[in-house]
Protein backbone atom coordinates (compact mmCIF):
# COMPACT_ATOMS: atom_id res chain seq x y z
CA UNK A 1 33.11 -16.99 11.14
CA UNK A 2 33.80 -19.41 8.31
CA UNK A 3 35.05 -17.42 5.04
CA UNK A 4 31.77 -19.12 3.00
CA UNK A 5 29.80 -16.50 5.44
CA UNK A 6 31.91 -13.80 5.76
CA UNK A 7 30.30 -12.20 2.79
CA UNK A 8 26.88 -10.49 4.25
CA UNK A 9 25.07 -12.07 7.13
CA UNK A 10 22.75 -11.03 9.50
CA UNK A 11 23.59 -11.81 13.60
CA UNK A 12 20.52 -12.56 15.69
CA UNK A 13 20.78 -11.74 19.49
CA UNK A 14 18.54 -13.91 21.28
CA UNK A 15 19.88 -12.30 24.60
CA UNK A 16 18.44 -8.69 23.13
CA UNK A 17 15.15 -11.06 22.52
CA UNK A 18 14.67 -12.68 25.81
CA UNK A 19 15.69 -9.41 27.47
CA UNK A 20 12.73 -7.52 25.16
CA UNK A 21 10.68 -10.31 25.98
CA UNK A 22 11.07 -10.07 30.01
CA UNK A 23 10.59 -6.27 29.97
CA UNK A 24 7.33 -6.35 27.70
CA UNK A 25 6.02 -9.28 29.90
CA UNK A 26 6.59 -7.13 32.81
CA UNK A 27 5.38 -4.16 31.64
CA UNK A 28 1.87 -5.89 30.86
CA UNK A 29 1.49 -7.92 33.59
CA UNK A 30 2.18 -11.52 34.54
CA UNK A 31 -1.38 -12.39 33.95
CA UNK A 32 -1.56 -11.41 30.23
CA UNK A 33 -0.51 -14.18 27.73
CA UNK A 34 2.59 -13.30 25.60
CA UNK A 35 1.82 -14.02 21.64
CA UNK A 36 4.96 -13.75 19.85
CA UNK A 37 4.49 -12.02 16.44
CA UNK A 38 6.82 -13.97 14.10
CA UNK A 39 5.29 -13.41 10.92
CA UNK A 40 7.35 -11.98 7.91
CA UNK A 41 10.20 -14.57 9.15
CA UNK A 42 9.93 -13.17 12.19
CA UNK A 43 10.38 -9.58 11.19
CA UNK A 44 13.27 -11.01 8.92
CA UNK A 45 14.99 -12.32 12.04
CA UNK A 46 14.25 -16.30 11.48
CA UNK A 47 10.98 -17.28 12.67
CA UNK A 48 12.04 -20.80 13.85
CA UNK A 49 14.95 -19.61 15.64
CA UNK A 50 12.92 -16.65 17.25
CA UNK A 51 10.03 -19.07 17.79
CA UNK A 52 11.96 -21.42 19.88
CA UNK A 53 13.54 -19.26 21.58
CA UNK A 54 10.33 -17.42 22.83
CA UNK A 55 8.56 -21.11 23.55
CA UNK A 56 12.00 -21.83 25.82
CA UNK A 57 11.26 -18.11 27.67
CA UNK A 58 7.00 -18.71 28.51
CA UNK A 59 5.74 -17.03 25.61
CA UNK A 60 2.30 -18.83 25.04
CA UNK A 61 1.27 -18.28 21.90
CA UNK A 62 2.81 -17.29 18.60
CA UNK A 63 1.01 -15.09 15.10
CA UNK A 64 2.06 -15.92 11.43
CA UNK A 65 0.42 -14.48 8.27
CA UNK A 66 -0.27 -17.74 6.19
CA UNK A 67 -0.46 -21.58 6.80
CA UNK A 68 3.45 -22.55 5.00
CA UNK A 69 4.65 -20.08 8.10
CA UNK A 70 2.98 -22.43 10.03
CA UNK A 71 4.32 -25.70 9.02
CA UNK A 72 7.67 -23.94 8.90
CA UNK A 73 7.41 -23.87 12.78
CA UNK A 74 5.63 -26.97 13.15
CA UNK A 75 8.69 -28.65 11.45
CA UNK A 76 10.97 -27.03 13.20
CA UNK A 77 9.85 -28.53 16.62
CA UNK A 78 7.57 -25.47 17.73
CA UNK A 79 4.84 -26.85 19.43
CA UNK A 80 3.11 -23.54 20.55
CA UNK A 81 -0.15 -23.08 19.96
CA UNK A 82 -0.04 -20.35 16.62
CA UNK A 83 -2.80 -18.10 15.57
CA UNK A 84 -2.68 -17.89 11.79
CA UNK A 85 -3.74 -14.09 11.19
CA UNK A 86 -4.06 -13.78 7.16
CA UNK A 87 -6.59 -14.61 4.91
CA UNK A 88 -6.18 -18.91 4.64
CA UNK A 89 -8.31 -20.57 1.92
CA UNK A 90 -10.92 -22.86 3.10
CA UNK A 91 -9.66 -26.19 1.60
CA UNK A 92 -6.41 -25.76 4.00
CA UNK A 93 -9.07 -25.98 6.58
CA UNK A 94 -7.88 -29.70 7.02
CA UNK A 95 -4.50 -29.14 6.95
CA UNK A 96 -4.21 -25.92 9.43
CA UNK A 97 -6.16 -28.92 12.17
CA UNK A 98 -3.59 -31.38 11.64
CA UNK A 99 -0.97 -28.89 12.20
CA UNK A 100 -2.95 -27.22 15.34
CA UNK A 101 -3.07 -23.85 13.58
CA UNK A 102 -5.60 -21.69 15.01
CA UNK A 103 -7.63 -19.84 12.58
CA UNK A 104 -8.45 -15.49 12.33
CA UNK A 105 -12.46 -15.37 10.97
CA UNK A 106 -13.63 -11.88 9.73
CA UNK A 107 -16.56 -13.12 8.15
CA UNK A 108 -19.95 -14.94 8.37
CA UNK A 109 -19.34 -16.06 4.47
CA UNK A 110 -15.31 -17.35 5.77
CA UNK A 111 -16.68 -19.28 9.12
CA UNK A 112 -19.80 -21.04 7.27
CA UNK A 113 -16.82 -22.21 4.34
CA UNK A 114 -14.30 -22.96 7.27
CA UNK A 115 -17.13 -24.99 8.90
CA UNK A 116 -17.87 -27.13 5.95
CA UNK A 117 -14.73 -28.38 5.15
CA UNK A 118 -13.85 -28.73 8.99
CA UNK A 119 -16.52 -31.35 9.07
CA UNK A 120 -15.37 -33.23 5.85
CA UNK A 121 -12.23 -33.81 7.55
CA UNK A 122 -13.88 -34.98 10.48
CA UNK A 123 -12.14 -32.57 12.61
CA UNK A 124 -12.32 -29.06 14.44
CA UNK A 125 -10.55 -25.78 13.63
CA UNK A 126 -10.18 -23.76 16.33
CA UNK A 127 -10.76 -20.11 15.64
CA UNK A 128 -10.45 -16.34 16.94
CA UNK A 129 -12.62 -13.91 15.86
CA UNK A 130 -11.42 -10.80 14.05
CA UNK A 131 -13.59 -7.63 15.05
CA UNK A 132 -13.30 -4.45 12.84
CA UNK A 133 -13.08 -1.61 15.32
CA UNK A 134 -11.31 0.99 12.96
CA UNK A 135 -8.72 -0.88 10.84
CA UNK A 136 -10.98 -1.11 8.00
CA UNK A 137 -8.98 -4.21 6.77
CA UNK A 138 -10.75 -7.15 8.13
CA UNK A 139 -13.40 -8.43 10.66
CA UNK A 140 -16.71 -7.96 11.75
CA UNK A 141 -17.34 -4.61 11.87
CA UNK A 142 -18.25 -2.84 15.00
CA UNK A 143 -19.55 0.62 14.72
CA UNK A 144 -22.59 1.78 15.73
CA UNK A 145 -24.66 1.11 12.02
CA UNK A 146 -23.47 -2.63 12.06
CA UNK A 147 -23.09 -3.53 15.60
CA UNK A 148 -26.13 -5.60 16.32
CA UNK A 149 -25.89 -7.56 12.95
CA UNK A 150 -22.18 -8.25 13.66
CA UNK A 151 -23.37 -9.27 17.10
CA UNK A 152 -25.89 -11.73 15.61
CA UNK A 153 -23.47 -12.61 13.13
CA UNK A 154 -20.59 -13.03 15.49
CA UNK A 155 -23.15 -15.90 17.59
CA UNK A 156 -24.44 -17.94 14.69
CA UNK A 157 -20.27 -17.82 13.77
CA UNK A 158 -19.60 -19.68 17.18
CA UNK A 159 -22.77 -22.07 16.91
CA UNK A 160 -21.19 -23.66 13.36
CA UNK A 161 -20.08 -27.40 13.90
CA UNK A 162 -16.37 -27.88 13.31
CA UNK A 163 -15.25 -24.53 14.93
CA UNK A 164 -14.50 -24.11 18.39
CA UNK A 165 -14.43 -20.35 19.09
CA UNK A 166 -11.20 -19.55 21.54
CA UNK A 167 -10.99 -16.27 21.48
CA UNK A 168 -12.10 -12.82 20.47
CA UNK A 169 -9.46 -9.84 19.05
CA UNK A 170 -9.07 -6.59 17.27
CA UNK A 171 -6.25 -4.40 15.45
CA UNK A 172 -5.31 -0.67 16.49
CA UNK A 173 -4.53 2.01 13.28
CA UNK A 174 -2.66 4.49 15.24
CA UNK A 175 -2.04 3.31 18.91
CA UNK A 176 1.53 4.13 17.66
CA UNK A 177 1.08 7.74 17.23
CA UNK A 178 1.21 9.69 20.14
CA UNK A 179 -0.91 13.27 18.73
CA UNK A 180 -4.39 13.52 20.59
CA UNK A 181 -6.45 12.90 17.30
CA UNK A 182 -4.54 9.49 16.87
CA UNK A 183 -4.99 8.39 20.52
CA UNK A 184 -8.86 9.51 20.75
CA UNK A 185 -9.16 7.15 18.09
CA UNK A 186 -7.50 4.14 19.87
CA UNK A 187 -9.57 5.19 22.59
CA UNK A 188 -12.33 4.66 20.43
CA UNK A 189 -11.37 1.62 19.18
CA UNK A 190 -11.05 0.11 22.55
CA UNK A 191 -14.43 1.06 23.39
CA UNK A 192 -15.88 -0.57 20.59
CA UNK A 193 -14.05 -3.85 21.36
CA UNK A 194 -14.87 -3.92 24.79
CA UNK A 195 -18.54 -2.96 23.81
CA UNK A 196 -18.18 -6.27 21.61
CA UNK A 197 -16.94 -8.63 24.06
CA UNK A 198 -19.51 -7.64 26.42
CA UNK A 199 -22.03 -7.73 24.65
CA UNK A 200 -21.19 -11.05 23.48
CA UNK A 201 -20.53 -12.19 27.09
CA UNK A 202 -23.93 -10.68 28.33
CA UNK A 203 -25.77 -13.41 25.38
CA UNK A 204 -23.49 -16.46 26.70
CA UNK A 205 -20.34 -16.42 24.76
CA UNK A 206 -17.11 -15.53 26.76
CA UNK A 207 -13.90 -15.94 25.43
CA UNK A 208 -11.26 -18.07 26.36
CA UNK A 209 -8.73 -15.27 25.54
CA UNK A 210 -9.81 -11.24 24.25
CA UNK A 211 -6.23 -9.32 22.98
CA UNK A 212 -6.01 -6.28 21.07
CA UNK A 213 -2.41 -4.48 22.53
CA UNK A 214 -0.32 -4.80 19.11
CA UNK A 215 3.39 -3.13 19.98
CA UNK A 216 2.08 0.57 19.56
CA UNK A 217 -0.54 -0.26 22.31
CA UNK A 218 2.37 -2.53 24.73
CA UNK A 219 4.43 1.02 24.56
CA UNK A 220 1.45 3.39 25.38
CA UNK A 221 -1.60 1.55 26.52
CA UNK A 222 -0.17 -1.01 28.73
CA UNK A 223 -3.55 -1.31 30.91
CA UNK A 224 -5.32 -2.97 27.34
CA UNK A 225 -3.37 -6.18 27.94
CA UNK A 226 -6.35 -8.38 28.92
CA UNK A 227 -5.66 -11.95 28.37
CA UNK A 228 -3.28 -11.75 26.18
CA UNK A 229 -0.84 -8.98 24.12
CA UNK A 230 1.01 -9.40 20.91
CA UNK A 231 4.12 -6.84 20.21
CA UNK A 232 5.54 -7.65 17.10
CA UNK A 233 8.31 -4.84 15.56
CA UNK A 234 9.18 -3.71 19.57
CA UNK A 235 10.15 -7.36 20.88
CA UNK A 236 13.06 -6.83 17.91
CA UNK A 237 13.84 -4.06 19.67
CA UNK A 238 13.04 -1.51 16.36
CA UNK A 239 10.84 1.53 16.31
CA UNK A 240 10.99 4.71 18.52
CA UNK A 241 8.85 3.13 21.01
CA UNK A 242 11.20 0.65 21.17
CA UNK A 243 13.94 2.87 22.34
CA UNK A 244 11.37 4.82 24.76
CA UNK A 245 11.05 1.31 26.58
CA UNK A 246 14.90 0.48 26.47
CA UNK A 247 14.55 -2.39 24.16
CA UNK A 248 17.78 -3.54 22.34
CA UNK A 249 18.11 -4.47 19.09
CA UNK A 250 18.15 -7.96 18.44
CA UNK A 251 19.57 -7.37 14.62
CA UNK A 252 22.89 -6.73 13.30
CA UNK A 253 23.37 -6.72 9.93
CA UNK A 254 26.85 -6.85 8.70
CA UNK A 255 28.92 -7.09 5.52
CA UNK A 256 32.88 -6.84 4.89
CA UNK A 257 35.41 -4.37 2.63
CA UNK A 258 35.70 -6.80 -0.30
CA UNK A 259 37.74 -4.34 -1.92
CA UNK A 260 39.57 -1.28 -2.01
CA UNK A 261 39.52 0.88 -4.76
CA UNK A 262 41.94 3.90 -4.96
CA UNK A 263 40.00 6.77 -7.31
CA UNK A 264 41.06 10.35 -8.68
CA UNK A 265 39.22 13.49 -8.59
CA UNK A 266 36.12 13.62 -10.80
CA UNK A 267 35.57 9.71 -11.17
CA UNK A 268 32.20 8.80 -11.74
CA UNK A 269 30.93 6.02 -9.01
CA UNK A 270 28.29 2.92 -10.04
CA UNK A 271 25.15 3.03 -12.15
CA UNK A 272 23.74 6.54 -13.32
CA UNK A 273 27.06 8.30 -12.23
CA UNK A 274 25.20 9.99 -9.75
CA UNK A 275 28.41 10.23 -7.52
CA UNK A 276 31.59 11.51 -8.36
CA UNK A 277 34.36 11.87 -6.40
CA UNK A 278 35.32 15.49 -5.16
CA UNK A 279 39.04 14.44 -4.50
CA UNK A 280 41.59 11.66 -4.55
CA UNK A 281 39.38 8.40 -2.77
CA UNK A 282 39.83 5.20 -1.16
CA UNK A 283 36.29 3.28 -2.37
CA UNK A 284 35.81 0.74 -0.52
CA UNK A 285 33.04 -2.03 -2.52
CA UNK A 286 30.88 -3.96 -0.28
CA UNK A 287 29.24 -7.37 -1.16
CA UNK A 288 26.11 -6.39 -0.26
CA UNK A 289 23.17 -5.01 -2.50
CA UNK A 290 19.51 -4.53 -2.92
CA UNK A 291 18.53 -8.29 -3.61
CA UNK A 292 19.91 -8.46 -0.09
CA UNK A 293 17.75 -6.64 1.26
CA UNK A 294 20.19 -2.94 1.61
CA UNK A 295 17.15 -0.97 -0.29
CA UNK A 296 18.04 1.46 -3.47
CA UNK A 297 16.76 4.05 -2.30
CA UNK A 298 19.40 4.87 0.35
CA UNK A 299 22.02 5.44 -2.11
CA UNK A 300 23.88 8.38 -1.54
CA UNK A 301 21.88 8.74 1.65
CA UNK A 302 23.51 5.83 4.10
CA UNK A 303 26.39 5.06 5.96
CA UNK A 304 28.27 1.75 7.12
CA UNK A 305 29.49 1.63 10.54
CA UNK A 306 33.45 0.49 11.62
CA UNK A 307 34.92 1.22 15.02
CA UNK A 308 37.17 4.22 13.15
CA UNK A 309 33.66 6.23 12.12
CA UNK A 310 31.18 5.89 9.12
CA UNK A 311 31.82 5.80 5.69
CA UNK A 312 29.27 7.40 4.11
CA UNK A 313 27.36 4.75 1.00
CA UNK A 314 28.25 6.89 -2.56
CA UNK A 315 26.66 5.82 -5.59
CA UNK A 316 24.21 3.80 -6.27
CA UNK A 317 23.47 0.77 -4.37
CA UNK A 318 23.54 -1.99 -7.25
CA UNK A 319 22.14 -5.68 -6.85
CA UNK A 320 24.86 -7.50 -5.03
CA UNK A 321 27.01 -4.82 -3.99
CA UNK A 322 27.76 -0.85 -3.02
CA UNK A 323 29.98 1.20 -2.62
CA UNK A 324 31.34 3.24 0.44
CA UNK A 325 34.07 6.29 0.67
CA UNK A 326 37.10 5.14 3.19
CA UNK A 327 38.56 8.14 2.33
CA UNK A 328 39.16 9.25 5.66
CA UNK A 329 39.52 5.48 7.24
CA UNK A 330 42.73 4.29 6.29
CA UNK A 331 42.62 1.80 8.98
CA UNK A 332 39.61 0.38 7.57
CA UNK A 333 41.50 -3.07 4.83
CA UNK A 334 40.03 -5.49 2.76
CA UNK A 335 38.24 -7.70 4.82
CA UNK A 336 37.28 -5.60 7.68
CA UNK A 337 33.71 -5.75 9.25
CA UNK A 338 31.33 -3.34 8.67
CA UNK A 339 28.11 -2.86 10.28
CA UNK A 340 24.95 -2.14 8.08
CA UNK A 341 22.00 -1.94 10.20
CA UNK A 342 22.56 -2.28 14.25
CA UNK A 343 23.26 -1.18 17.70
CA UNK A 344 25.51 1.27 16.45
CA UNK A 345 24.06 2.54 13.64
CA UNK A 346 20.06 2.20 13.81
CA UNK A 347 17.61 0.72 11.41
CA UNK A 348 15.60 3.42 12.65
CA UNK A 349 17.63 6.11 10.87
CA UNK A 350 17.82 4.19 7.91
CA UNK A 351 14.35 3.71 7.22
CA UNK A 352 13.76 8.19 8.37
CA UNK A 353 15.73 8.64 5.38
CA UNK A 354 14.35 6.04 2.72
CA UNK A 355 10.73 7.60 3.83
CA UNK A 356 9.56 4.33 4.82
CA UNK A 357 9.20 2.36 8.57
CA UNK A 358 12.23 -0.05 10.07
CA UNK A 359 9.51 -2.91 9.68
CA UNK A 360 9.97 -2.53 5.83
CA UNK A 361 13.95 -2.49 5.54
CA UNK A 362 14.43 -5.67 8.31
CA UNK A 363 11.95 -8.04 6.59
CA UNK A 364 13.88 -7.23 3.38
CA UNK A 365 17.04 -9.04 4.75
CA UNK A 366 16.63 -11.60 2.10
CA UNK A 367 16.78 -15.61 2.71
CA UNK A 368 20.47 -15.65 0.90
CA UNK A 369 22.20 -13.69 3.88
CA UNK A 370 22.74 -15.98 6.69
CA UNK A 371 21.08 -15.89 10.16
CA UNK A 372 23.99 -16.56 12.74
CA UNK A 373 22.06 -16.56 16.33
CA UNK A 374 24.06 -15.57 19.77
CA UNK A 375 23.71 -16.75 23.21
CA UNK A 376 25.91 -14.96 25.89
CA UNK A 377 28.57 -13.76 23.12
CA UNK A 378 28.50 -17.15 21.38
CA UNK A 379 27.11 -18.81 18.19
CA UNK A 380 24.29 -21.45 19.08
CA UNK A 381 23.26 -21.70 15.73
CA UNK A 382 23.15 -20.57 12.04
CA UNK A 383 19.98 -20.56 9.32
CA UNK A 384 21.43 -20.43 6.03
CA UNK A 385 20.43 -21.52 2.08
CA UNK A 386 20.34 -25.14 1.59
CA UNK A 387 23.29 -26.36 -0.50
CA UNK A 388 23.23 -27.89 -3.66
CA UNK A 389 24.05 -31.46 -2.67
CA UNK A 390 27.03 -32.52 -5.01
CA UNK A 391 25.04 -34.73 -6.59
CA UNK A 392 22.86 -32.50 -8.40
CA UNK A 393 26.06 -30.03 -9.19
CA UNK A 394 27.49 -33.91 -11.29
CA UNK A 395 24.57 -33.48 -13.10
CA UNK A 396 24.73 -30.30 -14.67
């Protein structure tokens, strides 16, 4: 690792991804079209990176949250065919054709404005339609007091010039909870999506391609593949479902002992002195903080991991760095490895403690800590801040 990196970077396991990728395809079924969720920056993992290396596996289809994700991929030499989930404004309608973006609609009012400027760029956005079986978020909504209007809606939708209607999907709420109220009502919502499709199919429109299994539904409800499935958190590897399946994480995050700090008794620690030691310490101070993405609200509450044990995160976790108690790792120096987030010390845990889900805490990796991506124990490639070109630095 060159010393410009060896700071706090982030190592990307795209053997853990293509063996995630194999067992979820498996599990679903050959005939089931793989959509790899790469949204967020792919879960913070590096969306180009990730997105390559799930075109280079089969994957056929890939989900981002907003048209610049898009182009991201497009200029990174993706060519998959990418369903843009989020809520796109309509004068990017030309811009999402040229980069073959395939649009979500959850509305009449979004199609008919999708439509228009489709045809004043003389070309045709392909589309999936969102149905709202539960989610309350967006799409058509499909109970039984608006069915038949979203129905009628739904047909006039695929009847607009400019649009070309592919396919047909839906989102689960709970399909990650396993208590009986939460699956009855993934039950429920699969009814009323299947009640959709049909219903649509039984007036003339069938879809190309109907998916609703998000990753909750890949772990539990494996038989509501049809023609296509979308994990997003479990093909990382992350998530208790995850580790039901025997998915392997495909992050490590990692910083290094900058330095070593040798404390008395009764020394206050960081901001807020909301540590103190309790005897004679070895502090080690770690170059890694919250604007990297290591939230606040562990402080006091997480550990580091090195081969000789944890050492436990005291104080509180400022912007660049934190601090963590070596006391009882002498072997641990300045400039040892330490691992943050990772095989042996799981994001999982992390986000149990800071109250919040393992999603949250790896797409807050920021873009300043380095992506360095493995193949078969070996660097293939690294994502890192553009530098200032010298240039620029004359300048100032």
């Amino acid at each position: 690792m060159d010393s410009t990196l060896r700071r706090t970077w982030a190592e990307i396991d795209l053997d853990a991804l293509a063996h995630n990728y194999r067992a979820l395809r498996a599990r679903m079924g050959e005939q089931s079209r793989f959509l790899g969720v790469v949204k967020a920056d792919a879960y913070g993992h590096g969306a180009v990176e990730v997105s390559r290396t799930l075109e280079e596996l089969g994957a056929e289809y890939l989900a981002v949250s907003n048209l610049d994700e898009a182009l991201e991929l497009r200029q990174g030499g993706v060519s998959l065919p990418i369903l843009q989930l989020g809520l796109t404004p309509a004068d990017q309608t030309a811009q999402a054709i040229a980069c073959r973006v395939t649009q979500a609609v959850w509305s009449e009012s979004a199609a008919l404005a999708f439509s228009r400027e489709a045809q004043r760029a003389g070309g045709t956005l392909k589309i999936h339609i969102k149905l709202d079986t539960g989610m309350s978020r967006l799409g058509f909504p499909c109970d039984g007091g608006s069915f038949d209007a979203s129905l009628e809606a739904i047909r006039r939708v695929c009847a607009l010039p400019g649009l070309e209607a592919e396919g047909i999907f839906t989102h689960f709420a709970v399909s990650d909870e396993a208590d009986e109220d939460s699956r009855a009502y993934t039950l429920r919502q699969y009814r009323q999506f299947t009640s959709m499709t049909e219903s649509l199919a039984g007036k003339g429109l069938a879809f190309v391609i109907r998916h609703c299994a998000n990753s909750g539904a890949a772990a539990g409800y494996p038989q509501f593949a049809c023609d296509m499935f979308r994990p997003g958190i479990v093909s990382y590897g992350i998530g208790h479902q995850a580790e039901d399946l025997g998915l392997w994480p495909v992050m490590t995050l990692k910083t290094v002992v900058g330095a070593v700090r040798e404390l008395p008794e009764d020394t206050a620690v960081s901001y807020g002195c909301t540590f103190r030691t309790a005897r004679p310490s070895r502090i080690g101070v770690l170059p890694i903080g919250y604007a990297d993405g290591l939230h606040r609200t562990l402080s006091n509450r997480w550990q580091v991991w090195t081969p000789w044990g944890t050492a436990p995160i005291v104080g509180r976790i400022c912007m660049d760095m934190c601090m963590a108690d070596l006391t009882g790792l002498p072997q641990v120096r300045e400039g040892g490895e330490v691992e943050v987030y990772g095989i042996h010390n799981s994001v999982n845990d992390a986000a149990r403690l800071a109250g919040t889900i393992s999603y949250e805490l790896t797409c807050a990796v920021s873009r300043r800590v380095p992506r360095v991506y493995f193949r078969s124990g070996r660097e293939g490639a690294r994502e890192l801040l553009e530098a200032i070109p010298s240039q620029v630095i004359r300048e100032r």
